[in-house]
Protein backbone atom coordinates (compact mmCIF):
# COMPACT_ATOMS: atom_id res chain seq x y z
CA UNK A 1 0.00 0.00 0.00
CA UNK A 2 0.88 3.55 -0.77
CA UNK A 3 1.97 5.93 1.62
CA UNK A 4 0.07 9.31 1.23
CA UNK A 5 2.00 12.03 2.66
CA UNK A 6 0.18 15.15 4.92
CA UNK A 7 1.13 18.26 3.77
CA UNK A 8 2.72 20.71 5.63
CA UNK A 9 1.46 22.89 8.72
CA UNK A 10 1.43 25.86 6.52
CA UNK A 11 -0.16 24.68 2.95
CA UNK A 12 -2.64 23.13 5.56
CA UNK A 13 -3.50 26.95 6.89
CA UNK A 14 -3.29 28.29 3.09
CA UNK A 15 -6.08 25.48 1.57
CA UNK A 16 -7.86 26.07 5.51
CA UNK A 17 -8.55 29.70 4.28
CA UNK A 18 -10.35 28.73 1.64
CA UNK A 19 -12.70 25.79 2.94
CA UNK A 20 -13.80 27.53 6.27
CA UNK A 21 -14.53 30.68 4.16
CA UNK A 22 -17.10 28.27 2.25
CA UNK A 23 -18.18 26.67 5.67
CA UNK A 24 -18.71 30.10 7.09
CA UNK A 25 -20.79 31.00 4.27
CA UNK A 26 -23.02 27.68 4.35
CA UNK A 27 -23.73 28.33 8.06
CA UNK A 28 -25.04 31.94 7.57
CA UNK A 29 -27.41 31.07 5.18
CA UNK A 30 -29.34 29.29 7.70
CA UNK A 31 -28.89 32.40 10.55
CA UNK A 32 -29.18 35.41 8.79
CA UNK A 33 -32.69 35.00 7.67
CA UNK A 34 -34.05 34.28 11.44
CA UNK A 35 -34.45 38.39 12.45
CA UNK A 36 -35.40 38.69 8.26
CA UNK A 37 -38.57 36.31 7.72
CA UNK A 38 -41.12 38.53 8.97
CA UNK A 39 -40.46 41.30 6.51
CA UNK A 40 -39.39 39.04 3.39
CA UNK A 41 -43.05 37.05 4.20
CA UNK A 42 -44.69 40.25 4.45
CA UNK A 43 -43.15 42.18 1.47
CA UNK A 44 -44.34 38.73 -1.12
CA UNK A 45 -47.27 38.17 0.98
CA UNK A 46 -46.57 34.94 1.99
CA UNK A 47 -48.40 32.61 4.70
CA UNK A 48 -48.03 31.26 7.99
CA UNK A 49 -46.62 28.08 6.27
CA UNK A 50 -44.83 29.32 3.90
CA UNK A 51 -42.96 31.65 6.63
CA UNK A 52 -42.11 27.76 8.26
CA UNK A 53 -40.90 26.52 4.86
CA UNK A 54 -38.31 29.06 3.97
CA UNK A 55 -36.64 27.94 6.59
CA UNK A 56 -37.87 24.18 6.29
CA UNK A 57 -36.93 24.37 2.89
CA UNK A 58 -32.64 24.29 3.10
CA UNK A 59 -32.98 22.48 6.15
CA UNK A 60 -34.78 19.83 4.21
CA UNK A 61 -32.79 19.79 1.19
CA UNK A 62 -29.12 20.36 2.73
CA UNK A 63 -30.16 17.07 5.33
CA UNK A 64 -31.02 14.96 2.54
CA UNK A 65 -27.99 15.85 -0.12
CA UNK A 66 -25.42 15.39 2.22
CA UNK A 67 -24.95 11.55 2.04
CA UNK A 68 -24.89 11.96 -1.65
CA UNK A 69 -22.53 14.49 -1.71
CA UNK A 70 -20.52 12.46 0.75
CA UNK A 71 -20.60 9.07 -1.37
CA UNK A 72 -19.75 11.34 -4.16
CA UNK A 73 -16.91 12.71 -2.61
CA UNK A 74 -15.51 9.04 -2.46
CA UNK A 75 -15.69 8.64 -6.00
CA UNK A 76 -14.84 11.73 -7.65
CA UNK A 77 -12.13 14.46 -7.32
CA UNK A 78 -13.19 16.36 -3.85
CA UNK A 79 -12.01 19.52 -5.00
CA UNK A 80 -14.07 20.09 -8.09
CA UNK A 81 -17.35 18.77 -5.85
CA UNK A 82 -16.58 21.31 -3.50
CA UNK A 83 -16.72 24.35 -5.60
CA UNK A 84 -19.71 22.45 -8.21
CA UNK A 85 -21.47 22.93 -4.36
CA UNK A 86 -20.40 26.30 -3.57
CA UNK A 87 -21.43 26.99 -7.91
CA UNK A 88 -25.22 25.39 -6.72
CA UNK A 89 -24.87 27.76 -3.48
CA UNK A 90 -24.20 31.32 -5.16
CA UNK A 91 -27.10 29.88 -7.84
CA UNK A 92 -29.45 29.30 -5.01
CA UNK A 93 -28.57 32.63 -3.31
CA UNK A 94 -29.15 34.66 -5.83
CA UNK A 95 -32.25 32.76 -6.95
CA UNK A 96 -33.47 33.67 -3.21
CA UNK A 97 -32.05 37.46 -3.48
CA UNK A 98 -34.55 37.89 -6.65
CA UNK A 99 -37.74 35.80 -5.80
CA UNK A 100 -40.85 37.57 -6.84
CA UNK A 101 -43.25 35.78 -4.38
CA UNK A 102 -43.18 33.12 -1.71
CA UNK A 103 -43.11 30.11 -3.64
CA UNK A 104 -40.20 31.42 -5.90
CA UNK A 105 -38.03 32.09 -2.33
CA UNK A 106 -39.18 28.71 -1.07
CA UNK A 107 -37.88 27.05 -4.09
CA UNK A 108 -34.84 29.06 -4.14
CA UNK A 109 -34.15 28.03 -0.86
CA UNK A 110 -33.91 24.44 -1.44
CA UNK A 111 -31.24 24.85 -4.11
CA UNK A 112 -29.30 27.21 -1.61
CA UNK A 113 -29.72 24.04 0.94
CA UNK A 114 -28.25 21.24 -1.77
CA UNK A 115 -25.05 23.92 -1.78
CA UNK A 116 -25.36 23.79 1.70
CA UNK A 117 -25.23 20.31 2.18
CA UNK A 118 -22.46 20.12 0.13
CA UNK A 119 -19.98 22.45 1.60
CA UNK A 120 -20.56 21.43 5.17
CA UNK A 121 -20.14 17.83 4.23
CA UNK A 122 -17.37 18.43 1.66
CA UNK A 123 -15.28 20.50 3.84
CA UNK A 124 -14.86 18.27 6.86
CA UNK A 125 -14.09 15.26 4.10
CA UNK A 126 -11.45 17.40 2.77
CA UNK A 127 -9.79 18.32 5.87
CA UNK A 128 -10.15 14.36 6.55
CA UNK A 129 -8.45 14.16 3.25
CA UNK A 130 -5.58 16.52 4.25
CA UNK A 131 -4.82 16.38 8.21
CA UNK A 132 -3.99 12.85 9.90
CA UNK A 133 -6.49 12.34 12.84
CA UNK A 134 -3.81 13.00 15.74
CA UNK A 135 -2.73 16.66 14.30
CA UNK A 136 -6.78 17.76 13.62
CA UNK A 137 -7.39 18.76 17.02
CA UNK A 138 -4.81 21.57 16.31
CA UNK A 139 -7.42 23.01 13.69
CA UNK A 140 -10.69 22.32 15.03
CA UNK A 141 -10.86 25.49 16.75
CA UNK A 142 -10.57 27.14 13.82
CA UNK A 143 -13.68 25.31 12.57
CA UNK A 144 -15.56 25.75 15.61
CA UNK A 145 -14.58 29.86 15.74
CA UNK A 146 -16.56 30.21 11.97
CA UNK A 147 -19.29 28.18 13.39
CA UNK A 148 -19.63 30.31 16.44
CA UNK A 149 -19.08 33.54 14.50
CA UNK A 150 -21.80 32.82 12.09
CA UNK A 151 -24.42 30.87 14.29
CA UNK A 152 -24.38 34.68 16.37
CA UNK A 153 -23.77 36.78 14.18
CA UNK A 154 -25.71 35.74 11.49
CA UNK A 155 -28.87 36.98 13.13
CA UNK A 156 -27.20 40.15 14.01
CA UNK A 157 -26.19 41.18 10.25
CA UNK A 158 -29.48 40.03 9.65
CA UNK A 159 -31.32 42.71 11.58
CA UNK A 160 -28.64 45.09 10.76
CA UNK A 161 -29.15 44.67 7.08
CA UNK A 162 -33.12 44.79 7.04
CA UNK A 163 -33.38 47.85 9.17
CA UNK A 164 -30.99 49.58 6.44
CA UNK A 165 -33.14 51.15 4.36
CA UNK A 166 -30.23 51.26 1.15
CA UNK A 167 -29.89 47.44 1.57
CA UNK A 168 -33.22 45.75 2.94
CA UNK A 169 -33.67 41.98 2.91
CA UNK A 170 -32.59 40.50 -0.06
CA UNK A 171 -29.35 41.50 0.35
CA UNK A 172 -29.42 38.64 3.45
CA UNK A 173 -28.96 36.55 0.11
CA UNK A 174 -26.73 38.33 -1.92
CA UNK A 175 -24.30 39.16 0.91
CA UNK A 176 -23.08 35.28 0.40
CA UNK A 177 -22.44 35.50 -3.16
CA UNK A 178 -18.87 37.06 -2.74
CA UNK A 179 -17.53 35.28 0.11
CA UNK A 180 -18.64 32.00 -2.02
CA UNK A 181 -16.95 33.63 -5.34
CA UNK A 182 -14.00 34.18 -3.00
CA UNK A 183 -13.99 30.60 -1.16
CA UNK A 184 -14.24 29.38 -5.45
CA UNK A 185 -11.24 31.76 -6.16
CA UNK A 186 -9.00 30.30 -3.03
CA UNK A 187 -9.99 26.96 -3.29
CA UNK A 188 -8.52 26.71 -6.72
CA UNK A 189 -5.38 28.29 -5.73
CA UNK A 190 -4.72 26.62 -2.49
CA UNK A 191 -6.54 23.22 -2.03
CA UNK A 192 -4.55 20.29 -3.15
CA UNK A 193 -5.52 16.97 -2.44
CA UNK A 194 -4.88 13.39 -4.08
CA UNK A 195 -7.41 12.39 -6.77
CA UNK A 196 -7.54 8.35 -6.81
CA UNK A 197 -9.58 7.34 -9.87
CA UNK A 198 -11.35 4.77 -9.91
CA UNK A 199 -12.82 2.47 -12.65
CA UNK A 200 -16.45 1.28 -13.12
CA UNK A 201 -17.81 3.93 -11.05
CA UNK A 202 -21.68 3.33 -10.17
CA UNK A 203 -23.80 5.53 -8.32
CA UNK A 204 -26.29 4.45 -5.93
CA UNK A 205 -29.86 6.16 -8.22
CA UNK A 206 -32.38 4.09 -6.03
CA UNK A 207 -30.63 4.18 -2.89
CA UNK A 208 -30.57 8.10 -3.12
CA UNK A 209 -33.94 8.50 -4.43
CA UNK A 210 -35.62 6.28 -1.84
CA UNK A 211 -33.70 8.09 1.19
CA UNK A 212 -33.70 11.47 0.27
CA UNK A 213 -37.89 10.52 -0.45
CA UNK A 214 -38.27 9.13 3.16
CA UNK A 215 -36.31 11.46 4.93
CA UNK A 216 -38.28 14.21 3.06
CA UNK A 217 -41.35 12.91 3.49
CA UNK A 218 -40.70 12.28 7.54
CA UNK A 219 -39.38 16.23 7.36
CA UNK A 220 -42.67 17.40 5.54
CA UNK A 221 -44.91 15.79 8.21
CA UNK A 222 -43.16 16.75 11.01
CA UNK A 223 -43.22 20.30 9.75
CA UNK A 224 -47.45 20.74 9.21
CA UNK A 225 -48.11 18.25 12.54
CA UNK A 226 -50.19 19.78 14.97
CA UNK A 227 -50.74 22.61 12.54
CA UNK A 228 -52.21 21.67 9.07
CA UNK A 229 -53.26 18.46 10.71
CA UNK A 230 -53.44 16.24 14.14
CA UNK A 231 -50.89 13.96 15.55
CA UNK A 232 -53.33 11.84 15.50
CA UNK A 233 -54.94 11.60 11.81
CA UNK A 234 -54.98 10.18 8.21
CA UNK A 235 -52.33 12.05 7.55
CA UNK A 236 -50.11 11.35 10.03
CA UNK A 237 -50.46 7.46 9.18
CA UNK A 238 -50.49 8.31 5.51
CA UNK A 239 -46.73 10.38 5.95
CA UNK A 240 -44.95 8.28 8.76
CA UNK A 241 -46.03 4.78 7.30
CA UNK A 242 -44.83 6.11 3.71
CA UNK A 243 -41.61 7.28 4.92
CA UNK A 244 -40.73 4.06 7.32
CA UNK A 245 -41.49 2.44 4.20
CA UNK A 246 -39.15 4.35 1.34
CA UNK A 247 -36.55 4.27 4.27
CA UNK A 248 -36.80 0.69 4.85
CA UNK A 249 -36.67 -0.18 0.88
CA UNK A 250 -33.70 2.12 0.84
CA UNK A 251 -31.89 -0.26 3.28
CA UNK A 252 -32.73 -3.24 1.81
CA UNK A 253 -31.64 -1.51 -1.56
CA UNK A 254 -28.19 -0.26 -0.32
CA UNK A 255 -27.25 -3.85 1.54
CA UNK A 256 -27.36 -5.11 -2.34
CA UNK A 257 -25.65 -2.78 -4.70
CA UNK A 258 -22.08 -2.16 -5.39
CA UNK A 259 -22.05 1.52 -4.20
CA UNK A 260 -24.42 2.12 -1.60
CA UNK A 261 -24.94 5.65 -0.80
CA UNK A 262 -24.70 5.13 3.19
CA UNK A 263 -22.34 1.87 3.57
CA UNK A 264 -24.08 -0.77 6.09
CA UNK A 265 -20.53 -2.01 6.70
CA UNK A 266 -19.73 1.72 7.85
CA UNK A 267 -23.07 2.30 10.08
CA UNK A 268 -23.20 -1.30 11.27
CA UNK A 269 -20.13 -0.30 13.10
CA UNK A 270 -20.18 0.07 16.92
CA UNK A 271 -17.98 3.51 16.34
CA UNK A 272 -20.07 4.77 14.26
CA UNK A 273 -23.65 3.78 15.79
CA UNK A 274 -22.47 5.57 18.65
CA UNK A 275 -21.14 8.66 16.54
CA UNK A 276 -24.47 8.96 15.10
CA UNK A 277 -26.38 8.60 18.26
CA UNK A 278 -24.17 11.40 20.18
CA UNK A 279 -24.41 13.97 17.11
CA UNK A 280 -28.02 13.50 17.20
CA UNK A 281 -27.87 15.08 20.30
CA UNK A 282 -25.35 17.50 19.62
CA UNK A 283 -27.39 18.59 16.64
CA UNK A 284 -30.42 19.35 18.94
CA UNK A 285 -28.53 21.36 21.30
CA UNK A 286 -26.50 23.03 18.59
CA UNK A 287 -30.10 24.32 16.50
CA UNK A 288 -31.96 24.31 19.50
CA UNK A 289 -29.71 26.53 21.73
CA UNK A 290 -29.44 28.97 18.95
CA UNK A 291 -32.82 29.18 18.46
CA UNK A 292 -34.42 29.24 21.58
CA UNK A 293 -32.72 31.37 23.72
CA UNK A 294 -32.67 33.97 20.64
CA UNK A 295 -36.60 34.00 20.84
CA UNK A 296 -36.38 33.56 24.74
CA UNK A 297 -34.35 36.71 24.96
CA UNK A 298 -36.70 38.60 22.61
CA UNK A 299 -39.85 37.57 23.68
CA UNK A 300 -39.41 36.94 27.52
CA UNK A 301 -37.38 39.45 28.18
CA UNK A 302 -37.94 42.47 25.38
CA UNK A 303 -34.30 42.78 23.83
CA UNK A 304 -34.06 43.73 20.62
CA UNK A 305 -32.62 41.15 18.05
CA UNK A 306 -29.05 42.94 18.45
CA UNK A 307 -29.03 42.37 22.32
CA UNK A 308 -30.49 38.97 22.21
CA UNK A 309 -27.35 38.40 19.94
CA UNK A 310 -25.20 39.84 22.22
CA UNK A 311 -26.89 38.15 25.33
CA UNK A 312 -25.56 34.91 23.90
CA UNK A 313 -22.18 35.29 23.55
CA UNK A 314 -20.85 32.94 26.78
CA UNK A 315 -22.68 30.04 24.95
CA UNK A 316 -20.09 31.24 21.44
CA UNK A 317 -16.78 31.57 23.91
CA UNK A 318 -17.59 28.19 25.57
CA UNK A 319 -17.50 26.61 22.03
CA UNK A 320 -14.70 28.39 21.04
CA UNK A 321 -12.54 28.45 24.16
CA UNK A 322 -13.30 24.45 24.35
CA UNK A 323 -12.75 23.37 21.10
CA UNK A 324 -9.45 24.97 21.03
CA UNK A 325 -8.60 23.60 24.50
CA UNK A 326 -9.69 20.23 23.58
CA UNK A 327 -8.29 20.80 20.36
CA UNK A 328 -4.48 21.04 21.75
CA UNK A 329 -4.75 18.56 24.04
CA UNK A 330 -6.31 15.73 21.76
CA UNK A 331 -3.37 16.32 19.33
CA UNK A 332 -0.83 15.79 22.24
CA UNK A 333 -2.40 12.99 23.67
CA UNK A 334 -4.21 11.34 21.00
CA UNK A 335 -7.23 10.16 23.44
CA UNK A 336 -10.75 12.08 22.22
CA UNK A 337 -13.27 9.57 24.83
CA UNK A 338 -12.56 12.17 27.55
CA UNK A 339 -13.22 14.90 25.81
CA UNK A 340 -16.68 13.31 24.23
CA UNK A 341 -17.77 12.37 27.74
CA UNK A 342 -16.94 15.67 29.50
CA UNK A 343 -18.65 17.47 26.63
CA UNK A 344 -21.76 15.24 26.84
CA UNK A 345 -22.19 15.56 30.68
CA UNK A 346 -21.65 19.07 30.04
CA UNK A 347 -24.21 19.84 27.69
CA UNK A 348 -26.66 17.59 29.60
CA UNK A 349 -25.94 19.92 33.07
CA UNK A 350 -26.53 23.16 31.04
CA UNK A 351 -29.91 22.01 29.60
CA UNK A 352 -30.88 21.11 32.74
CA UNK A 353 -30.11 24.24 34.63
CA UNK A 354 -32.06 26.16 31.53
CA UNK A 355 -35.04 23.79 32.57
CA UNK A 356 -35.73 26.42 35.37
CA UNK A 357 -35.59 29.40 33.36
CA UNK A 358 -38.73 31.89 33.30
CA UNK A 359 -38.95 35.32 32.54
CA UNK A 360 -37.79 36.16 35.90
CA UNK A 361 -34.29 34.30 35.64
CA UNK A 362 -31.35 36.80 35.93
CA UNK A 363 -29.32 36.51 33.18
CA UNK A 364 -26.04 35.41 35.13
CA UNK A 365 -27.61 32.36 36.21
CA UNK A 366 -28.67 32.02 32.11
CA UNK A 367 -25.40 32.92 31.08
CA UNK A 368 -23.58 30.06 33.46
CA UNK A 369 -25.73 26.94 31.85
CA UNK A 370 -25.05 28.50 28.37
CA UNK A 371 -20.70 28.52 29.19
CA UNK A 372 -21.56 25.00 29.92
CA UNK A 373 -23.83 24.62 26.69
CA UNK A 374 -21.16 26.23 24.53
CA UNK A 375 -18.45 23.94 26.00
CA UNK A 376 -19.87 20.88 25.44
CA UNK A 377 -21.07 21.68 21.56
CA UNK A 378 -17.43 22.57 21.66
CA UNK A 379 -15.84 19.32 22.51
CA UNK A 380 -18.32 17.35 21.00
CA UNK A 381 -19.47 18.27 17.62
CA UNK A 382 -16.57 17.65 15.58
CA UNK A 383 -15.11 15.18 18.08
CA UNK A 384 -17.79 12.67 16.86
CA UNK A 385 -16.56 12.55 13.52
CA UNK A 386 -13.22 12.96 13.95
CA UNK A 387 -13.89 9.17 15.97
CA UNK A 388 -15.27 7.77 12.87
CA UNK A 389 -13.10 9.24 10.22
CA UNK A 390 -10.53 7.70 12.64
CA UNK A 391 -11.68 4.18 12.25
CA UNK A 392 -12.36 3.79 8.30
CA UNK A 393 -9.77 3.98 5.32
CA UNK A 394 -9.16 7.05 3.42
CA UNK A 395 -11.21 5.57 0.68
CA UNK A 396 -14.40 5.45 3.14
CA UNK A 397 -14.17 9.04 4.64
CA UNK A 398 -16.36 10.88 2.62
CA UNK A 399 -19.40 8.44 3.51
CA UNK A 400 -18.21 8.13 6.99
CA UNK A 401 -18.09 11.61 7.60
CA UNK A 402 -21.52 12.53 5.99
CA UNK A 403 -22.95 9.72 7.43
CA UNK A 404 -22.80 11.31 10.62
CA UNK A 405 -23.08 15.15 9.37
CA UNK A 406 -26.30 13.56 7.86
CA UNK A 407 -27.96 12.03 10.97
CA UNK A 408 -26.08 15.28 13.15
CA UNK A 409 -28.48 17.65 10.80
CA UNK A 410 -31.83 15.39 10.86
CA UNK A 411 -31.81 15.22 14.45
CA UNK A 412 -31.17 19.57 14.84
CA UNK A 413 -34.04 19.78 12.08
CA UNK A 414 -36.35 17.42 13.96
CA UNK A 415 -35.42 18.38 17.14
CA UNK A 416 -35.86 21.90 16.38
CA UNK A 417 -39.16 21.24 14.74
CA UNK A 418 -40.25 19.14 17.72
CA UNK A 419 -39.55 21.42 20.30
CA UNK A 420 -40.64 24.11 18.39
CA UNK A 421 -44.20 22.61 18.50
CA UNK A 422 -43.90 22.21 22.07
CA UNK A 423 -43.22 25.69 22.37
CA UNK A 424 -46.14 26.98 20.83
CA UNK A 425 -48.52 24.13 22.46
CA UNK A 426 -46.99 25.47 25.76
CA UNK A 427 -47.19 29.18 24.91
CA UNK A 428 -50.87 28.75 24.13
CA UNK A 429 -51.59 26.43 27.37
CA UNK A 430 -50.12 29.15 29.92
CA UNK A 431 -51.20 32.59 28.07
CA UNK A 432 -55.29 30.63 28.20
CA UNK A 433 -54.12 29.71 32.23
CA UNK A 434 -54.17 33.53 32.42
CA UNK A 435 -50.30 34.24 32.11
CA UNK A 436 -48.80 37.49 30.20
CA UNK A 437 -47.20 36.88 26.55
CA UNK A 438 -43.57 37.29 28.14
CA UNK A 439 -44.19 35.23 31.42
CA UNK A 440 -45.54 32.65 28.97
CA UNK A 441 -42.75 32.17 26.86
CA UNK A 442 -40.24 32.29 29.75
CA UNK A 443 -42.54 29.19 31.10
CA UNK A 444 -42.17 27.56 28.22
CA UNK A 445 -38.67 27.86 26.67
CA UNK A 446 -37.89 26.23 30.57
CA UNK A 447 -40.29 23.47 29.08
CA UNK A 448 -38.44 23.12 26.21
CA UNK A 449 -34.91 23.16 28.00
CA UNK A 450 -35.74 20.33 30.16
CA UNK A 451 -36.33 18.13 27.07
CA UNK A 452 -33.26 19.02 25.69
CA UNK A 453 -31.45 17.97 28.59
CA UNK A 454 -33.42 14.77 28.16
CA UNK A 455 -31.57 14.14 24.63
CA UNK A 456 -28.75 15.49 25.66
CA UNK A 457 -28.26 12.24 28.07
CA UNK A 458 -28.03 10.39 24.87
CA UNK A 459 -24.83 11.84 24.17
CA UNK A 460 -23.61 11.08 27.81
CA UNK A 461 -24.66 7.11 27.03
CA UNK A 462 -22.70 7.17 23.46
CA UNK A 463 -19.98 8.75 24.48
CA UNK A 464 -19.73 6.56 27.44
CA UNK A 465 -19.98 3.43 25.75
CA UNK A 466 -17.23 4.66 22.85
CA UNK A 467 -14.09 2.34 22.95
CA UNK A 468 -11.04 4.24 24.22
CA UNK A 469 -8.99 4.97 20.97
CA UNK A 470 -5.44 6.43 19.87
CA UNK A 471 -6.09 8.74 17.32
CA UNK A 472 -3.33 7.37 14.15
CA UNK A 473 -0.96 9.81 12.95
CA UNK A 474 -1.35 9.00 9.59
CA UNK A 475 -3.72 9.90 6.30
CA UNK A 476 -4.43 6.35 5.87
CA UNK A 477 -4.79 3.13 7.19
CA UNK A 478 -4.46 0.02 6.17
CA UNK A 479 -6.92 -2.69 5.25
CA UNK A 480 -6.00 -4.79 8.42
CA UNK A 481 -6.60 -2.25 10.51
């Protein structure tokens, strides 16, 4: 077998430019619109659902592309599929920027969210691709910095751009079409990775098709439940039984063809079962912090979208300061099972302190839980692939790697969806009981906290039941490993 040689600390930093600029730029697509929607909906007269499906829409569409974009990336030169996604992105984007009514945004949107897909997924493959397991904890803080900078601050620039009257809010959308143009531009110039071709190539039609149409179909009902129709209704039995079904053809499909899009030999593994069970919950807490206390801080407590942004900056330095931290650390010793199980336990504390919160709370007893929020999403969300890309060959990373990216998203969009219903169920329960608007939602966000923690104790059990593992200091490994 070939030896594949790393490249050097600072060709690494050069190609790094490039790749987070694209991952930055995936990430505040989804956060920008959040302090936006009202005004885009109202401006193209758009509905109640329709305001749920512009967001719906990318989340939707980036979940379900980014297994194919990972299998892809095992087959095909990663490089070119990175910028053909961040080519689909600017198209999407400036589809959105220029949408004449509702449906044309919501539409626009789920092109945006196949880009989407594809750069998150593509850019932790190609770091795979570049930086040996043992020497990636010395960059994951950079990673974890653009995902703090734009899960905050995307809601910031998004209020700041709608309440300027010489931009307004379809420049949320066109504000991503440079820094993708310039991500395209470095890529080319810096990112250099080995191309292995491969003969008699085959792509996995059915498998896709039958995934992406269960996972979509579970998405779509989870998104009008309780709204359009009851949990308990035609519909429900119509859209749940139709998408166990597509999803259990797809698995019977993919245990029979040549080039599955998610590998049972991959997901059968204990390493990876685990992975995919703790980024479940560190998807949930990664959406569902963001979201939450954003709407907690506005609608509890009467900041203004600015301050609410502010207000959550300990839950931003706990992920960075941790992830850098843990970062260092892993590199020098190699071990990442600590680190999963100290983030887990500490993301289960700090949704279970938020469990109390009202509208009464002070906001130093918030701000402690969300340091302890922020430090486990930290130590955790990349740690959970970085165990799996650890334990397949190079060949295997792209699947492994949006394997778990894949499941990571579907359980932030159903969790947020989920909770999001509770939310409202509880809003309307304790404003009928008599409570004020703000006093309500302060109830209820606590509501929704406490369940988090509940999910959150998932990670604690996967992380706790990982095997203790050296991180290898190579690209590659070998077949026998």
């Amino acid at each position: 077998m070939s030896t594949i040689t790393a490249p050097s600390h600072r060709k690494v930093l050069q190609a790094l430019t490039g790749l987070l600029l694209a991952l930055f730029v995936s990430t505040l697509s989804s956060t920008v619109v959040a302090t936006a929607l009202p005004r885009m909906l109202g401006d193209l007269h758009g509905s109640p659902t329709q305001y749920t499906w512009v967001v719906t829409a990318t989340l939707l569409t980036a979940t379900v592309s980014t297994p194919i974009w990972g299998k892809l990336a095992d087959l095909f030169d990663k490089k070119v599929l990175v910028q053909a996604s961040a080519v689909v992105f600017i198209a999407g984007s400036l589809a959105a920027g220029l949408a004449q009514d509702a449906g044309q945004l919501i539409a626009a949107r789920g092109l945006q969210g196949v880009g989407v897909g594809g750069l998150q997924a593509l850019v932790q493959i190609a770091i795979a691709a570049m930086i040996p397991p043992r020497e990636r904890g010395r960059y994951a803080g950079y990673q974890s910095s653009v995902t703090a900078l734009s899960t905050i601050g995307g809601p910031l620039l998004g209020g700041f751009i709608v309440d300027t009257a010489w931009l307004g809010w379809r420049w949320c959308f066109f504000i991503g079409v440079p820094v993708a143009l310039a991500a395209l531009v470095l890529l080319q110039l810096t990112l250099r990775l080995p191309v292995v071709r491969r003969e008699n190539v085959r792509i996995d039609y059915w498998g896709a098709a039958l995934i992406t149409g269960g996972v979509s179909l579970l998405l779509i009902w989870i998104s009008f439940v309780d709204d359009g129709f009851a949990w308990v209704s035609w519909q429900t039995a119509a859209m749940v039984g139709g998408s166990l079904l597509l999803l259990g053809f797809g698995a019977w499909v993919e245990t029979r063809v040549a080039e599955p899009i998610v590998p049972p030999r991959i997901i059968t593994q204990r390493t990876t079962a685990l992975a995919v069970l703790g980024s479940l919950a560190a998807g949930t807490a990664m959406f569902g912090a963001a979201v939450f206390l954003s709407q907690y801080f506005q609608l509890s407590r009467g900041h203004t979208p600015t301050e609410a942004g502010v207000l959550t900056i300990p839950m931003m330095a706990g992920i960075l300061i941790s992830s850098i931290v843990a970062g260092r650390l892993l590199s020098r010793t190699g071990r990442v099972k600590p680190f999963l199980v100290i983030g887990a336990v500490s993301l289960a504390v700090g949704f279970a302190c938020l469990g109390f919160l009202d509208e009464t709370t002070p906001l130093v007893l918030v701000a402690v839980p969300m340091l302890l929020i922020g430090t486990g999403v930290g130590m955790t969300l990349q740690n959970f692939v970085l165990v799996v890309q650890n334990a397949v060959p190079l060949a295997d990373i792209g699947a492994a790697s949006a394997t778990v990216s894949f499941f990571r998203s579907l359980g932030g969009t159903i969790g947020v969806t989920v909770l999001g219903a509770v939310l409202a169920r509880q809003v309307a329960h304790h404003t009928a009981a008599g409570l004020t608007v703000p006093a309500a939602y302060g109830e209820a966000t606590g509501t929704v906290f406490a369940i988090s923690a509940g999910v959150a104790v998932l990670g604690v059990v996967a992380a706790v039941l990982l095997k203790p593992v050296s991180l290898r200091t190579s690209l590659d490994m070998s077949k026998k490993d």
